[in-house]
C-alpha atoms as a PDB file:
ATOM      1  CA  UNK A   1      -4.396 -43.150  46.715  1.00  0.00           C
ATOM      2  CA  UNK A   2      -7.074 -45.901  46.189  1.00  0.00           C
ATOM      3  CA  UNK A   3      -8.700 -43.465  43.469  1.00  0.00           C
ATOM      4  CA  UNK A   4      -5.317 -43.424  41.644  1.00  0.00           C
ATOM      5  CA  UNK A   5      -4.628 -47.133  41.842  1.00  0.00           C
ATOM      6  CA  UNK A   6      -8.304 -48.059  40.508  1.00  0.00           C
ATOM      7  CA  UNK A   7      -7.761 -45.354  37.765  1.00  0.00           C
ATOM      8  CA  UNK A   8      -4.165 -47.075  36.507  1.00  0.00           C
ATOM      9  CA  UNK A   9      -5.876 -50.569  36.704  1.00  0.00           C
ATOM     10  CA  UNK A  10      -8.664 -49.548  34.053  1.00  0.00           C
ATOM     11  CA  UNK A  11      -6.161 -47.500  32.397  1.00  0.00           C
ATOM     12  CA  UNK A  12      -4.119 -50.914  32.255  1.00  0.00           C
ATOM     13  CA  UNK A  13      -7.098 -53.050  31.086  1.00  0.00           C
ATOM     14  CA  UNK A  14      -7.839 -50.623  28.550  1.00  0.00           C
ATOM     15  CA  UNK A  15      -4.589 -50.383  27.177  1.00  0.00           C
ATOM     16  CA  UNK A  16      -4.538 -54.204  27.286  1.00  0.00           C
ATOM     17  CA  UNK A  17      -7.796 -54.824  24.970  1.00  0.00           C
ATOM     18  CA  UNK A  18      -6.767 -51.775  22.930  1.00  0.00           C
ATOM     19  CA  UNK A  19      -3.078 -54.230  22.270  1.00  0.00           C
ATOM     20  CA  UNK A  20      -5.657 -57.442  22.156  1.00  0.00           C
ATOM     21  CA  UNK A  21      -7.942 -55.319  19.503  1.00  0.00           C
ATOM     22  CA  UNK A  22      -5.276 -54.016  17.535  1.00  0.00           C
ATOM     23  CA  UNK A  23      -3.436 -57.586  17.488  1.00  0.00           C
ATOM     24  CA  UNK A  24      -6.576 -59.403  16.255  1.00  0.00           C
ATOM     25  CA  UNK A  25      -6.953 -56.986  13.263  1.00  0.00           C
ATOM     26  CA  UNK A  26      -3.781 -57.646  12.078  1.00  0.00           C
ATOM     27  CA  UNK A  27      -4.147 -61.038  12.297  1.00  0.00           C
ATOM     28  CA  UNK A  28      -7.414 -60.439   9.985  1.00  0.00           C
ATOM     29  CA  UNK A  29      -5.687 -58.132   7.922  1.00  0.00           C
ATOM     30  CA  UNK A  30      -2.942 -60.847   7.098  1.00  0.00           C
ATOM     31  CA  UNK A  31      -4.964 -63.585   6.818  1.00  0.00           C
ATOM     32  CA  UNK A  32      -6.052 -62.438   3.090  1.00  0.00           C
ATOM     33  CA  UNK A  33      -4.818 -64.041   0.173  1.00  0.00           C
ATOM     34  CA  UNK A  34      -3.900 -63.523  -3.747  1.00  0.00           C
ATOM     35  CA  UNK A  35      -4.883 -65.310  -6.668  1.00  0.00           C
ATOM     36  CA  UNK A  36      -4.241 -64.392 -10.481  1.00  0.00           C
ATOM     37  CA  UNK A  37      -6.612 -65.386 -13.390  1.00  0.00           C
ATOM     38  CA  UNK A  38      -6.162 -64.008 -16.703  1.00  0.00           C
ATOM     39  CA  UNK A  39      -9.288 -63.831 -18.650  1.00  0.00           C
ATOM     40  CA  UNK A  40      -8.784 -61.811 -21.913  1.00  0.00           C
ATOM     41  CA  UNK A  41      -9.639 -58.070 -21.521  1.00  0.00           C
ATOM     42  CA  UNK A  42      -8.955 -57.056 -17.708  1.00  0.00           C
ATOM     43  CA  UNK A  43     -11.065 -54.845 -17.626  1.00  0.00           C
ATOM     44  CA  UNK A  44     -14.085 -57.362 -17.805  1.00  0.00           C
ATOM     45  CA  UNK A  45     -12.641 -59.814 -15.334  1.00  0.00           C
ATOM     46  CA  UNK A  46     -11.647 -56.672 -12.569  1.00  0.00           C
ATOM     47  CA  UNK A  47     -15.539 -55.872 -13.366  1.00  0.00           C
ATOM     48  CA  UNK A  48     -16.623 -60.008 -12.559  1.00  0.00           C
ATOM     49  CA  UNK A  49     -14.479 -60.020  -9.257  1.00  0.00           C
ATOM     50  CA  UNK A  50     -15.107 -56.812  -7.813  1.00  0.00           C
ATOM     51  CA  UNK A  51     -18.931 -58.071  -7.866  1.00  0.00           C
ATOM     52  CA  UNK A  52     -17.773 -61.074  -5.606  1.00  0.00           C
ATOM     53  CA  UNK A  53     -18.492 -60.723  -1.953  1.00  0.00           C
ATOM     54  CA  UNK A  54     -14.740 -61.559   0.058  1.00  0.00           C
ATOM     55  CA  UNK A  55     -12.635 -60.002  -2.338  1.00  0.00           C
ATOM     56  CA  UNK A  56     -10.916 -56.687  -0.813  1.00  0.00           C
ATOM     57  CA  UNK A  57      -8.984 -55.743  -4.519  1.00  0.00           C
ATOM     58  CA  UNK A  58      -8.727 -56.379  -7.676  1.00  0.00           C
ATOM     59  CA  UNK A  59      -5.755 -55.213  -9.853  1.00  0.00           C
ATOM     60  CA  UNK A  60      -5.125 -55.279 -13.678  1.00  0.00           C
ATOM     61  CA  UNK A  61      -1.389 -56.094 -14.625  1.00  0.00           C
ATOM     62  CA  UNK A  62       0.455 -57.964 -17.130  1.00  0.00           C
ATOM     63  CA  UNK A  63       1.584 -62.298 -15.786  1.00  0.00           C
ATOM     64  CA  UNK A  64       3.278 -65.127 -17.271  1.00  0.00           C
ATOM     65  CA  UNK A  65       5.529 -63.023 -19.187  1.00  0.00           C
ATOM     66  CA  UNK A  66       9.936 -62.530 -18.300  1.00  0.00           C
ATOM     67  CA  UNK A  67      10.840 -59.403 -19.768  1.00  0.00           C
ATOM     68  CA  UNK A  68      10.817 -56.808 -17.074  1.00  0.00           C
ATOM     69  CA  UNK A  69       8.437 -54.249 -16.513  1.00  0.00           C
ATOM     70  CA  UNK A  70       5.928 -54.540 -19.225  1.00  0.00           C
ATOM     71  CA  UNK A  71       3.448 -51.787 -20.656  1.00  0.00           C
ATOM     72  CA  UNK A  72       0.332 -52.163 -22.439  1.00  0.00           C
ATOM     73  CA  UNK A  73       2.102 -51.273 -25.632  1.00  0.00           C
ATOM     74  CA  UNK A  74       4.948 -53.755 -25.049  1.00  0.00           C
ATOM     75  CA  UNK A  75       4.308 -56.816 -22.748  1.00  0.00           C
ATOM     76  CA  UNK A  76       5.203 -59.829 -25.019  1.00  0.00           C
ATOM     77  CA  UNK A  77       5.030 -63.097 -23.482  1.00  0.00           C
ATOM     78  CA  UNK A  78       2.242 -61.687 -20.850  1.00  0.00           C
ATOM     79  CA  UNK A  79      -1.289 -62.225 -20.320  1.00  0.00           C
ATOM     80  CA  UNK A  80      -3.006 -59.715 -19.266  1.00  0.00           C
ATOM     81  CA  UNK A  81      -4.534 -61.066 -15.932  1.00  0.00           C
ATOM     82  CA  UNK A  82      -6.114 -59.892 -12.400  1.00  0.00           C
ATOM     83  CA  UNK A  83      -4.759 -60.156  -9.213  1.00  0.00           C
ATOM     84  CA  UNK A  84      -7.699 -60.817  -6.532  1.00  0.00           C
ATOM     85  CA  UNK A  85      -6.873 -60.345  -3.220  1.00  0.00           C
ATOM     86  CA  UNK A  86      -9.705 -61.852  -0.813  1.00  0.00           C
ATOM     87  CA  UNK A  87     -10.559 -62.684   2.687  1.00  0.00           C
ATOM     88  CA  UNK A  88     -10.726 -66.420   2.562  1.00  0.00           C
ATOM     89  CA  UNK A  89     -12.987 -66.534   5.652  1.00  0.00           C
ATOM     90  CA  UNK A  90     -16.064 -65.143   3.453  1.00  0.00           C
ATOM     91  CA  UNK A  91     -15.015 -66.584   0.176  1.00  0.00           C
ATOM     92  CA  UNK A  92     -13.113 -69.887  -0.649  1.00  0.00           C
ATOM     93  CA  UNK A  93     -10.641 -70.183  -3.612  1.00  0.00           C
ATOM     94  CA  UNK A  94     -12.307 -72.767  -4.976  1.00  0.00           C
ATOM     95  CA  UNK A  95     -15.728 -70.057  -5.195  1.00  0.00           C
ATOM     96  CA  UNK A  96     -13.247 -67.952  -6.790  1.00  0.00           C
ATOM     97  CA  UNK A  97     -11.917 -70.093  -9.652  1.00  0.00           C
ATOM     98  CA  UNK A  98     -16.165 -71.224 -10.461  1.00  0.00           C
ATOM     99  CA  UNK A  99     -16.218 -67.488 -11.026  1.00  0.00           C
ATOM    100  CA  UNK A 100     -13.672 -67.397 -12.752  1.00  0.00           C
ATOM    101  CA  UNK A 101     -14.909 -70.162 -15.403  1.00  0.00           C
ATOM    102  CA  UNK A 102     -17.995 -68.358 -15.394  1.00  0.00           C
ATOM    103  CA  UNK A 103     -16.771 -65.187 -16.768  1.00  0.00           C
ATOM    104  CA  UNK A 104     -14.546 -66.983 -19.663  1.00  0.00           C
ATOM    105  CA  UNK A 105     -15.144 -68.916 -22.851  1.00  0.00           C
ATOM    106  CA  UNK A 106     -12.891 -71.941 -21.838  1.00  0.00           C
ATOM    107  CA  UNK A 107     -12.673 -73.188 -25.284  1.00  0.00           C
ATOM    108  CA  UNK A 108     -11.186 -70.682 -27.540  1.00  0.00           C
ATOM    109  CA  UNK A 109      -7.104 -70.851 -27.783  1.00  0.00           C
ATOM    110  CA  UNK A 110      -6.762 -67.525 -29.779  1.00  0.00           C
ATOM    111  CA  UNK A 111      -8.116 -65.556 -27.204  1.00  0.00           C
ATOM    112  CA  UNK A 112     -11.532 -64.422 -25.495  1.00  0.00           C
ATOM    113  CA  UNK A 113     -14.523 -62.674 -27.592  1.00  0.00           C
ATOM    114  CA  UNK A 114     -13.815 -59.795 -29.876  1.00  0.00           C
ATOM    115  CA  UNK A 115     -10.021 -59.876 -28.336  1.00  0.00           C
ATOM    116  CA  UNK A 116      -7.520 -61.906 -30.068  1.00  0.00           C
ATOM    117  CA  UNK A 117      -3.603 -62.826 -29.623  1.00  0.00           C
ATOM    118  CA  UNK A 118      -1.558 -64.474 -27.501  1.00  0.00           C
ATOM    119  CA  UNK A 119      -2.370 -61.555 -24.515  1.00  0.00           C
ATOM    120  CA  UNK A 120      -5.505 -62.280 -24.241  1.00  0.00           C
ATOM    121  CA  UNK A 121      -5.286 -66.337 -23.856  1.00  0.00           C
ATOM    122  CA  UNK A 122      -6.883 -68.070 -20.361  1.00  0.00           C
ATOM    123  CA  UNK A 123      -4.647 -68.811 -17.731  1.00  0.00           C
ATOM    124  CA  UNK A 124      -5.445 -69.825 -14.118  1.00  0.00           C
ATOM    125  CA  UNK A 125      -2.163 -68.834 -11.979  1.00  0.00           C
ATOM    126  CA  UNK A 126      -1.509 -71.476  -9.287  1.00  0.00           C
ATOM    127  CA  UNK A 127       0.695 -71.024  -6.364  1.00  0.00           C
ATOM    128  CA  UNK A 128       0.515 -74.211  -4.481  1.00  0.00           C
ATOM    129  CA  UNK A 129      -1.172 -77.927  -4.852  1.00  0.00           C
ATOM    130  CA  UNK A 130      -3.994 -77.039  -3.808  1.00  0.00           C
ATOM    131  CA  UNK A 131      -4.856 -74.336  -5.675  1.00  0.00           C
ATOM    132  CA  UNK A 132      -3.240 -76.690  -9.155  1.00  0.00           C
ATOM    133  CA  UNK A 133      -5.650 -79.786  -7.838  1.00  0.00           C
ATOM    134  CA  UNK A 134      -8.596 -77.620  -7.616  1.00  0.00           C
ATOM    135  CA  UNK A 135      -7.443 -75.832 -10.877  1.00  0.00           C
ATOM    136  CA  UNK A 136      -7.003 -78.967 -12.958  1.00  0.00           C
ATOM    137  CA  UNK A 137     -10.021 -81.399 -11.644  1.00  0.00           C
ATOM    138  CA  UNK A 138     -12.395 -78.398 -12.693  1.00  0.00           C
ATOM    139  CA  UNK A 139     -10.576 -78.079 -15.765  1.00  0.00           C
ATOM    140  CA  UNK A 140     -11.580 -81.641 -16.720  1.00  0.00           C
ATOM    141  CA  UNK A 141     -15.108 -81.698 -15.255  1.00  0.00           C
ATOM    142  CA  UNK A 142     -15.886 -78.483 -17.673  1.00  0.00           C
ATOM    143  CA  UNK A 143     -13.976 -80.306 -20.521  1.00  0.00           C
ATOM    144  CA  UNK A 144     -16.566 -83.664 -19.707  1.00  0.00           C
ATOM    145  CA  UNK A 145     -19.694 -81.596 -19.239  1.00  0.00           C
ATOM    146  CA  UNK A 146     -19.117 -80.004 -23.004  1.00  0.00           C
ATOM    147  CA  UNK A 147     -17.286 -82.821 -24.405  1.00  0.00           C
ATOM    148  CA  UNK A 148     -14.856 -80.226 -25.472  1.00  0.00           C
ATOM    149  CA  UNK A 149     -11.280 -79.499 -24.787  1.00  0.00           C
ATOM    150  CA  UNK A 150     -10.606 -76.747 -22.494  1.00  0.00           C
ATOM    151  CA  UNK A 151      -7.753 -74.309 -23.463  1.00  0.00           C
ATOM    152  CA  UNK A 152      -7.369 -72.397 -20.347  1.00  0.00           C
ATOM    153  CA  UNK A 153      -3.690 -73.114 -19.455  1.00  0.00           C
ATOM    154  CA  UNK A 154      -2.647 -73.830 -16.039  1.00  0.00           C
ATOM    155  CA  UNK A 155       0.582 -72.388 -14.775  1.00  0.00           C
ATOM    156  CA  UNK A 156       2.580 -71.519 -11.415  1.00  0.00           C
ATOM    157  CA  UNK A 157       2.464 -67.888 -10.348  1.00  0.00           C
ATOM    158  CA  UNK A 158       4.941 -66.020 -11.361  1.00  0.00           C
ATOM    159  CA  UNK A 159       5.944 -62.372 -11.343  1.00  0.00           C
ATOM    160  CA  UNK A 160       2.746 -59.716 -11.946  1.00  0.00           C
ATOM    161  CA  UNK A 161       3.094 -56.466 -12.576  1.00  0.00           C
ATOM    162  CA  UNK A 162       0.111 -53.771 -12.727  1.00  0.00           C
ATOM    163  CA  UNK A 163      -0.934 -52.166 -15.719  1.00  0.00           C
ATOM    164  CA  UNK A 164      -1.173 -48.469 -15.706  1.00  0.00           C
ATOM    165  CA  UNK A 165      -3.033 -46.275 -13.593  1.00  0.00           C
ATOM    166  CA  UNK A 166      -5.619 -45.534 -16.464  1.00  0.00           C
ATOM    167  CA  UNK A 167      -6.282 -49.586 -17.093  1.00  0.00           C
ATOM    168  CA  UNK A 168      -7.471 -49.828 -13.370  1.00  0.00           C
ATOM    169  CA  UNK A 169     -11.062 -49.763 -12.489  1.00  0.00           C
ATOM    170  CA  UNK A 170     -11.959 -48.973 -15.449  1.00  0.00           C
ATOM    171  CA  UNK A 171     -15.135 -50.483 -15.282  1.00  0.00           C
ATOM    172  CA  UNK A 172     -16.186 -47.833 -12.920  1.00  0.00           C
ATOM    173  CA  UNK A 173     -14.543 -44.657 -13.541  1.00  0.00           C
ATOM    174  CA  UNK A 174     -15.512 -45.038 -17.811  1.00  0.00           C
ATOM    175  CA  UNK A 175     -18.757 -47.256 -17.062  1.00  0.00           C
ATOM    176  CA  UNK A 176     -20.085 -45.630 -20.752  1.00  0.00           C
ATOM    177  CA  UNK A 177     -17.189 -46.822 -22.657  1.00  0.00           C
ATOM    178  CA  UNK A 178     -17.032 -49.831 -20.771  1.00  0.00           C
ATOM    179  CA  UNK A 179     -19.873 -50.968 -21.517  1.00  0.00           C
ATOM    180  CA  UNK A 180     -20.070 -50.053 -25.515  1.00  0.00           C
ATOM    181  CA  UNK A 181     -16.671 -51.849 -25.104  1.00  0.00           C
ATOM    182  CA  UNK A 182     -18.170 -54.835 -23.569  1.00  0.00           C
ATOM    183  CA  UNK A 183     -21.616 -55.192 -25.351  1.00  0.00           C
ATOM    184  CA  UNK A 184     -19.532 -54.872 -28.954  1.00  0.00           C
ATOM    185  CA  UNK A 185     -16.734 -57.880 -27.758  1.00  0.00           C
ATOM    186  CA  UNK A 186     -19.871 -59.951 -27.687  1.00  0.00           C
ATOM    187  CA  UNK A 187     -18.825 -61.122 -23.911  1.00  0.00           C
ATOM    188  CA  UNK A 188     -21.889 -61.498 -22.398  1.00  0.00           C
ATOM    189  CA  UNK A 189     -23.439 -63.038 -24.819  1.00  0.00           C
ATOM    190  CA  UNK A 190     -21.055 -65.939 -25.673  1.00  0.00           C
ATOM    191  CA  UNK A 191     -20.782 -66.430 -21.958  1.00  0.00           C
ATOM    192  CA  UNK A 192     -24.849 -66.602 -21.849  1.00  0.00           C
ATOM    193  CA  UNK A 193     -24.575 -69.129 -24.797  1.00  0.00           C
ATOM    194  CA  UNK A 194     -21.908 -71.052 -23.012  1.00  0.00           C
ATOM    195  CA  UNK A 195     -23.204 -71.237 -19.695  1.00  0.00           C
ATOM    196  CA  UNK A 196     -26.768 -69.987 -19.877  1.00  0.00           C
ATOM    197  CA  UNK A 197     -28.692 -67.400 -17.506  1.00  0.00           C
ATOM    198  CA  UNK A 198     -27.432 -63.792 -16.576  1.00  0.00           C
ATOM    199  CA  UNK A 199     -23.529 -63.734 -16.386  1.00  0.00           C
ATOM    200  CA  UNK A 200     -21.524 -60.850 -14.806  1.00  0.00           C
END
């Protein structure tokens, strides 16, 4: 009888840190959060992000736009953009959006690089004050530093849809391509020019 008792007490504690366990990693698990930068070609700014240490995804879509359910052969009025999904216990937001200037020529208002048109325009996504404040006081310390003005727009989030299956992780799964596509844009070297050193 004692035997049994013992055995359903440990069976009880088990089950008990097994509910504790569980309970913790979904509190992790929810604890991540979204941002959106749009950055001209996806493909290169999924590439930057997925190098950053904290960030769980990365998906290429179409933002800023209304019409519903965009393609890449019809999405007027969108950027095309990255949703980053991170754990903000490794990486901060406000890591995130240096990144982000990092990996974009903040000047140009026709577009990024090789890639011209109103789809391929600079836009960081904000979806609180927080996230605008941070946006906007980095805006204007890159616009003093260069004594230029700085295009990127700022906007609230709105909807985001991903692009198609083929557009996603590109980077990776047509690294040849990718990288004829990227060394011919001229990316990586306007970004050296603009903010000197090795850029991702």
């Amino acid at each position: 009888m004692m035997a049994r008792w013992i055995c359903a007490g440990l069976m009880a504690a088990f089950l008990a840190a097994f509910m504790i366990a569980g309970g913790a990693y979904d509190t992790k698990a929810a604890e991540t959060k979204t941002a959106i930068f749009a950055g001209g070609c996806f493909w290169c700014v999924e590439d930057a992000f997925d190098k950053v240490d904290g960030v769980t995804e990365t998906v290429s879509g179409y933002a800023g736009g209304t019409t519903p359910n965009p393609t890449y052969g019809s999405h007027e009025g969108y950027v095309e953009a990255l949703r980053v999904t991170y754990d903000p216990s490794k990486v901060t937001y406000a890591k995130l959006l240096d990144h982000y200037w990092h990996n974009v020529d903040p000047f140009d208002p026709a577009g990024q690089f090789c890639d011209k048109g109103p789809a391929y325009r600079t836009v960081v996504f904000v979806s609180d004050d927080t996230e605008k404040n941070l946006a906007e006081s980095t805006k204007a310390t890159i616009a003093k530093r260069f004594n230029q003005t700085v295009a990127t727009e700022i906007q609230p989030v709105t909807t985001f849809y991903d692009a198609e299956g083929y557009h996603q992780n590109y980077h990776t799964v047509n690294p040849v391509s990718y990288k004829y596509y990227k060394w011919r844009c001229g990316r990586a070297q306007r970004l050296a020019e603009i903010w000197g050193g090795k850029t991702s």
